[in-house]
N, C-alpha and C. Protein backbone atom coordinates (compact mmCIF):
# COMPACT_ATOMS: atom_id res chain seq x y z
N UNK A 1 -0.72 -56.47 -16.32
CA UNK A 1 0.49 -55.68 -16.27
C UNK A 1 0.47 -54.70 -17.44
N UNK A 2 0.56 -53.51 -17.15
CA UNK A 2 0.73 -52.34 -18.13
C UNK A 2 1.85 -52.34 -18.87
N UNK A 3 1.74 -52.19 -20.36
CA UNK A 3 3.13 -51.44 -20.91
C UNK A 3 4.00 -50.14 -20.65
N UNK A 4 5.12 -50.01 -20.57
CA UNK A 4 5.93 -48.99 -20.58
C UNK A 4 5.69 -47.46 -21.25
N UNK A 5 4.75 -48.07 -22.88
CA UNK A 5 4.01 -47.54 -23.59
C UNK A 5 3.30 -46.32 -23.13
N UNK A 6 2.25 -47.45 -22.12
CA UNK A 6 1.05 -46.75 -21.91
C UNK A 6 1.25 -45.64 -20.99
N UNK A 7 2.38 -46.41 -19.75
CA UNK A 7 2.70 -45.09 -18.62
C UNK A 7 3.45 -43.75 -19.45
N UNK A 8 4.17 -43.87 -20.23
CA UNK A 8 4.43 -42.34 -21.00
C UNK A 8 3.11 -41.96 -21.65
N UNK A 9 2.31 -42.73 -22.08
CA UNK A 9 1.79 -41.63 -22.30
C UNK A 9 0.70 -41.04 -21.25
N UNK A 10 0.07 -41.45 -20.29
CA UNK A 10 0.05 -41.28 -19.04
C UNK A 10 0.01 -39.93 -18.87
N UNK A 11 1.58 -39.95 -18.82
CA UNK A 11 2.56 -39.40 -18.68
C UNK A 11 1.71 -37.95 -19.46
N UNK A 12 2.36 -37.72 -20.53
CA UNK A 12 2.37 -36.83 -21.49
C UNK A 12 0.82 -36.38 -21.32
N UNK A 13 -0.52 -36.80 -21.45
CA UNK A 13 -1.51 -36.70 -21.22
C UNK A 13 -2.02 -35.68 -19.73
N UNK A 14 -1.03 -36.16 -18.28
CA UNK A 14 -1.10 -34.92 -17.41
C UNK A 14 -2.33 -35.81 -16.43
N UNK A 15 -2.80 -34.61 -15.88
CA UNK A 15 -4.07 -35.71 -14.96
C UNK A 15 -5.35 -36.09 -15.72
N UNK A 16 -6.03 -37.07 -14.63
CA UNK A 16 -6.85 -37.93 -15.94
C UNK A 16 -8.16 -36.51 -15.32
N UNK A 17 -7.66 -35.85 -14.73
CA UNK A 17 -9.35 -34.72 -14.40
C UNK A 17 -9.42 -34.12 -15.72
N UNK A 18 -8.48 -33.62 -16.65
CA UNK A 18 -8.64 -32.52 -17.83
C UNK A 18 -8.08 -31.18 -17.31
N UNK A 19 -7.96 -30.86 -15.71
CA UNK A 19 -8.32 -29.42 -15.82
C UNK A 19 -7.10 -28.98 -15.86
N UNK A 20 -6.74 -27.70 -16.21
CA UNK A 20 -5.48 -27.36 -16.06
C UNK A 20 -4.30 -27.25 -14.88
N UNK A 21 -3.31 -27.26 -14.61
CA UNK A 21 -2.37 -27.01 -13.71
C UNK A 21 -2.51 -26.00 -12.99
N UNK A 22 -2.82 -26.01 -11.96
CA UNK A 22 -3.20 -25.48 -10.35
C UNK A 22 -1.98 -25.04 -9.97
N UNK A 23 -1.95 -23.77 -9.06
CA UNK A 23 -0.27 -23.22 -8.42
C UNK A 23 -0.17 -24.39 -6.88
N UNK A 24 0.58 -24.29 -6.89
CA UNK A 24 0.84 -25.50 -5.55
C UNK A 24 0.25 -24.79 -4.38
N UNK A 25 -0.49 -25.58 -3.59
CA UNK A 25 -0.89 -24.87 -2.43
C UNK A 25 -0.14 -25.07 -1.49
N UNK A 26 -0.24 -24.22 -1.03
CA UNK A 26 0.65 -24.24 0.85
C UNK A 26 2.04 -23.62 0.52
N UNK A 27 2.81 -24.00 1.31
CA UNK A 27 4.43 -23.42 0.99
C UNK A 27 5.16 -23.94 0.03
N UNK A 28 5.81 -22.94 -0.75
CA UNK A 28 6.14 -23.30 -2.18
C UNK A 28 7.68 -22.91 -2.22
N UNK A 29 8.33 -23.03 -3.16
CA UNK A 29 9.36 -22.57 -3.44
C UNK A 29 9.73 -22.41 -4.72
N UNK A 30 10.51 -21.24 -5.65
CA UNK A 30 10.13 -21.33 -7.19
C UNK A 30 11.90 -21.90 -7.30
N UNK A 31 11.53 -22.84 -8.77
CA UNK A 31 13.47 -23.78 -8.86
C UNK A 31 13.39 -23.08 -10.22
N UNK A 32 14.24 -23.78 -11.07
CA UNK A 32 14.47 -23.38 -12.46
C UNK A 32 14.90 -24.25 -12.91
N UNK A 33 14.38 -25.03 -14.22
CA UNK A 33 14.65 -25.80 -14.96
C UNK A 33 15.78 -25.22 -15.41
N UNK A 34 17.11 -26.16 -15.59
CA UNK A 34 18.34 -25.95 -16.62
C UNK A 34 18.45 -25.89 -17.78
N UNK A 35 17.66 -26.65 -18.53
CA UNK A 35 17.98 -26.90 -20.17
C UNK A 35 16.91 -26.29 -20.69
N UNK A 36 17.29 -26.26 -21.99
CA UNK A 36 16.27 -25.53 -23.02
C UNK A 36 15.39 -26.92 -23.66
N UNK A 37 14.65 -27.58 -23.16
CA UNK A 37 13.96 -28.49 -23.50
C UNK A 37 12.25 -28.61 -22.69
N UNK A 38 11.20 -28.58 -23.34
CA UNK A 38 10.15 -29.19 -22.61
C UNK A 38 10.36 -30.23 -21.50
N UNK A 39 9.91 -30.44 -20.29
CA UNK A 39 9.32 -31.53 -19.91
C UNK A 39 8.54 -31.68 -18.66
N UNK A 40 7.67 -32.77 -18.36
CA UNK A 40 6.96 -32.87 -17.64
C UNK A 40 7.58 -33.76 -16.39
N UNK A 41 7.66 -33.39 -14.84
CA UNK A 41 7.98 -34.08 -14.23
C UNK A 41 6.92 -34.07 -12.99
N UNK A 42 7.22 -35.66 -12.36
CA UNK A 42 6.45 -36.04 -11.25
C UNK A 42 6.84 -35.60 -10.44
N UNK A 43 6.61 -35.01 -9.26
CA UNK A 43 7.06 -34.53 -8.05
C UNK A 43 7.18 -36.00 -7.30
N UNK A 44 8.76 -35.67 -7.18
CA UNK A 44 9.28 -37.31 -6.02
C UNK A 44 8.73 -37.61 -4.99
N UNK A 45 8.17 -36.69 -4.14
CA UNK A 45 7.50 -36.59 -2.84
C UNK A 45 6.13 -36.82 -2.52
N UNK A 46 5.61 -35.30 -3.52
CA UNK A 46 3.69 -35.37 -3.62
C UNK A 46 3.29 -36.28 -4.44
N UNK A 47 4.05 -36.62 -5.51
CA UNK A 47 3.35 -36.94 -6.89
C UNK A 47 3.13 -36.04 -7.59
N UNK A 48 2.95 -34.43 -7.84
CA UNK A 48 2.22 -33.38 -8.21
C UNK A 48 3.23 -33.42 -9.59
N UNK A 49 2.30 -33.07 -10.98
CA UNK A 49 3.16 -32.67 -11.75
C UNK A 49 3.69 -31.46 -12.10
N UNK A 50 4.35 -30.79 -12.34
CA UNK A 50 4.83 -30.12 -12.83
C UNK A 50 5.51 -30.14 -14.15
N UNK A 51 5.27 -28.75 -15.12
CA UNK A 51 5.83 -28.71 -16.58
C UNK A 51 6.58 -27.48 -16.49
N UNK A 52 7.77 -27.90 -17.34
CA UNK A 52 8.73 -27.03 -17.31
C UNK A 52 8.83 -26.81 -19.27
N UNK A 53 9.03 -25.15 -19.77
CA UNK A 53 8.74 -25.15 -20.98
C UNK A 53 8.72 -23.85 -21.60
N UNK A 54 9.52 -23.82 -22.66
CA UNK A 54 10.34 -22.11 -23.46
C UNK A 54 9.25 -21.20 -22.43
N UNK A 55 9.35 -20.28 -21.90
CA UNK A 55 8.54 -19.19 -21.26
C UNK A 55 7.99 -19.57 -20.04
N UNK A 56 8.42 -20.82 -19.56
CA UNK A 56 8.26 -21.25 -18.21
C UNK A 56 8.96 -22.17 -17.54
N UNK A 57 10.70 -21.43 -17.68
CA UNK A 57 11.22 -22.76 -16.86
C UNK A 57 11.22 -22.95 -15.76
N UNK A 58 10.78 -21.92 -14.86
CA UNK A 58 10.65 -21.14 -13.65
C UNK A 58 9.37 -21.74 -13.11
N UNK A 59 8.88 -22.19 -11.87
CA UNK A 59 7.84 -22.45 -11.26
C UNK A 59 7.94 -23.08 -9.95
N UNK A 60 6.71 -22.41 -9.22
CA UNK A 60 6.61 -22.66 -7.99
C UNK A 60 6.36 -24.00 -7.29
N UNK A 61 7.34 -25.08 -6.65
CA UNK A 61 7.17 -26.06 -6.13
C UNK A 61 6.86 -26.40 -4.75
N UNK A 62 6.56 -27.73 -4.51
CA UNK A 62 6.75 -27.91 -3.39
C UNK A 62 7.95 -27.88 -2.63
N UNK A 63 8.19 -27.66 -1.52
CA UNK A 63 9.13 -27.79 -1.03
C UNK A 63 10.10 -28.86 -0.74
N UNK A 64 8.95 -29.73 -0.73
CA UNK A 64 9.58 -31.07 -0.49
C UNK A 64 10.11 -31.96 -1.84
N UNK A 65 9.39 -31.03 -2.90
CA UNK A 65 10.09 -32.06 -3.99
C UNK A 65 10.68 -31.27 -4.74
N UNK A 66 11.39 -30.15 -4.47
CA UNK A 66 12.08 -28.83 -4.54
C UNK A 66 13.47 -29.22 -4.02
N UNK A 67 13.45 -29.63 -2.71
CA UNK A 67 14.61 -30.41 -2.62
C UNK A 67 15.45 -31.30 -3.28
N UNK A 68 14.77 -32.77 -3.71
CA UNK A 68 15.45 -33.94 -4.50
C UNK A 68 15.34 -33.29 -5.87
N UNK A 69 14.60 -32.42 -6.30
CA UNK A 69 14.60 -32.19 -7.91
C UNK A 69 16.04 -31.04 -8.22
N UNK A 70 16.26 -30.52 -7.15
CA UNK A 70 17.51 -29.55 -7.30
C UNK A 70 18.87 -30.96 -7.12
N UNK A 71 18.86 -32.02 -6.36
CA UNK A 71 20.02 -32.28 -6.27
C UNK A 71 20.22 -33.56 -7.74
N UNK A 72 19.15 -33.32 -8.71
CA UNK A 72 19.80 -34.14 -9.46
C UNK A 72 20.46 -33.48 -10.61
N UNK A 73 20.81 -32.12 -10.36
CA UNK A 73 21.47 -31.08 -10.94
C UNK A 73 20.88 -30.62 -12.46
N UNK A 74 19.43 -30.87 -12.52
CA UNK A 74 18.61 -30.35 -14.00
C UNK A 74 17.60 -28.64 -13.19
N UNK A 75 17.68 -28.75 -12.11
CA UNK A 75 17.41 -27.29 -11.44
C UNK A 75 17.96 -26.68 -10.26
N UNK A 76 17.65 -25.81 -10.35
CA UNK A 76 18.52 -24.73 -9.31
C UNK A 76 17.41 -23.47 -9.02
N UNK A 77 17.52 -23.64 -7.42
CA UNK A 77 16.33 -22.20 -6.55
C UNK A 77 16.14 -21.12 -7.33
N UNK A 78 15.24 -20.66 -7.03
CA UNK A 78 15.48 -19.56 -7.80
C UNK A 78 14.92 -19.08 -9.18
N UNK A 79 14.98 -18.03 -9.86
CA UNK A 79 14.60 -17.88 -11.04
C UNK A 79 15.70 -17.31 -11.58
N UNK A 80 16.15 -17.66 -12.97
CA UNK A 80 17.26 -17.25 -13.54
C UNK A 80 17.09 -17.71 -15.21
N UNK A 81 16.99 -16.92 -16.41
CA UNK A 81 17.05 -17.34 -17.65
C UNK A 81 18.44 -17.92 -17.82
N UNK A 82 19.35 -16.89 -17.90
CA UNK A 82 20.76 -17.45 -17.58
C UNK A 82 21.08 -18.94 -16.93
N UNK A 83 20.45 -19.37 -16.08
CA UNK A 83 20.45 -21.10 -15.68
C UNK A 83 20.60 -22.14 -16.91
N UNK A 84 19.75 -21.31 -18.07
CA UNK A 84 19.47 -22.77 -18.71
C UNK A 84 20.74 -23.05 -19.78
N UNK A 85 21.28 -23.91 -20.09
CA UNK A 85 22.58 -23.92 -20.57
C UNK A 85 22.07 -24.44 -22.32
């Protein structure tokens, strides 16, 4: 059984390939992170990560995890600086 530990850092670390973050393939949709804070999230659906971060709160998702990530009210469709509170 793994520590809690280890999955953040996991986490923070990104995929175990090294390579950098790929634009999502297929049909996308761009959301907008709300807050003025870094962070890295799992896509609820694909798994895919995505980073949200000062000069990129904006980015193109899946659609499907574009959906549940807007209704937990930390993004909203769209691109907007003004969003982030």
């Amino acid at each position: 059984m793994s520590c809690c530990g280890q999955k953040r850092a996991a986490l923070v670390q990104g995929p175990a390939t090294g390579r950098p973050e790929q634009p999502t393939p297929g049909p996308s949709v761009e959301i907008t992170f709300t807050r003025n804070t870094a962070v890295l999230i799992r896509g609820p659906v694909t798994g895919r990560h995505y980073q949200f971060h000062e000069g990129a709160y904006s980015r193109q998702v899946d659609p499907r995890d574009a959906a549940v990530l807007v209704k937990t009210g930390y993004f909203q469709r769209g691109s907007s600086a003004a969003a982030r509170a």
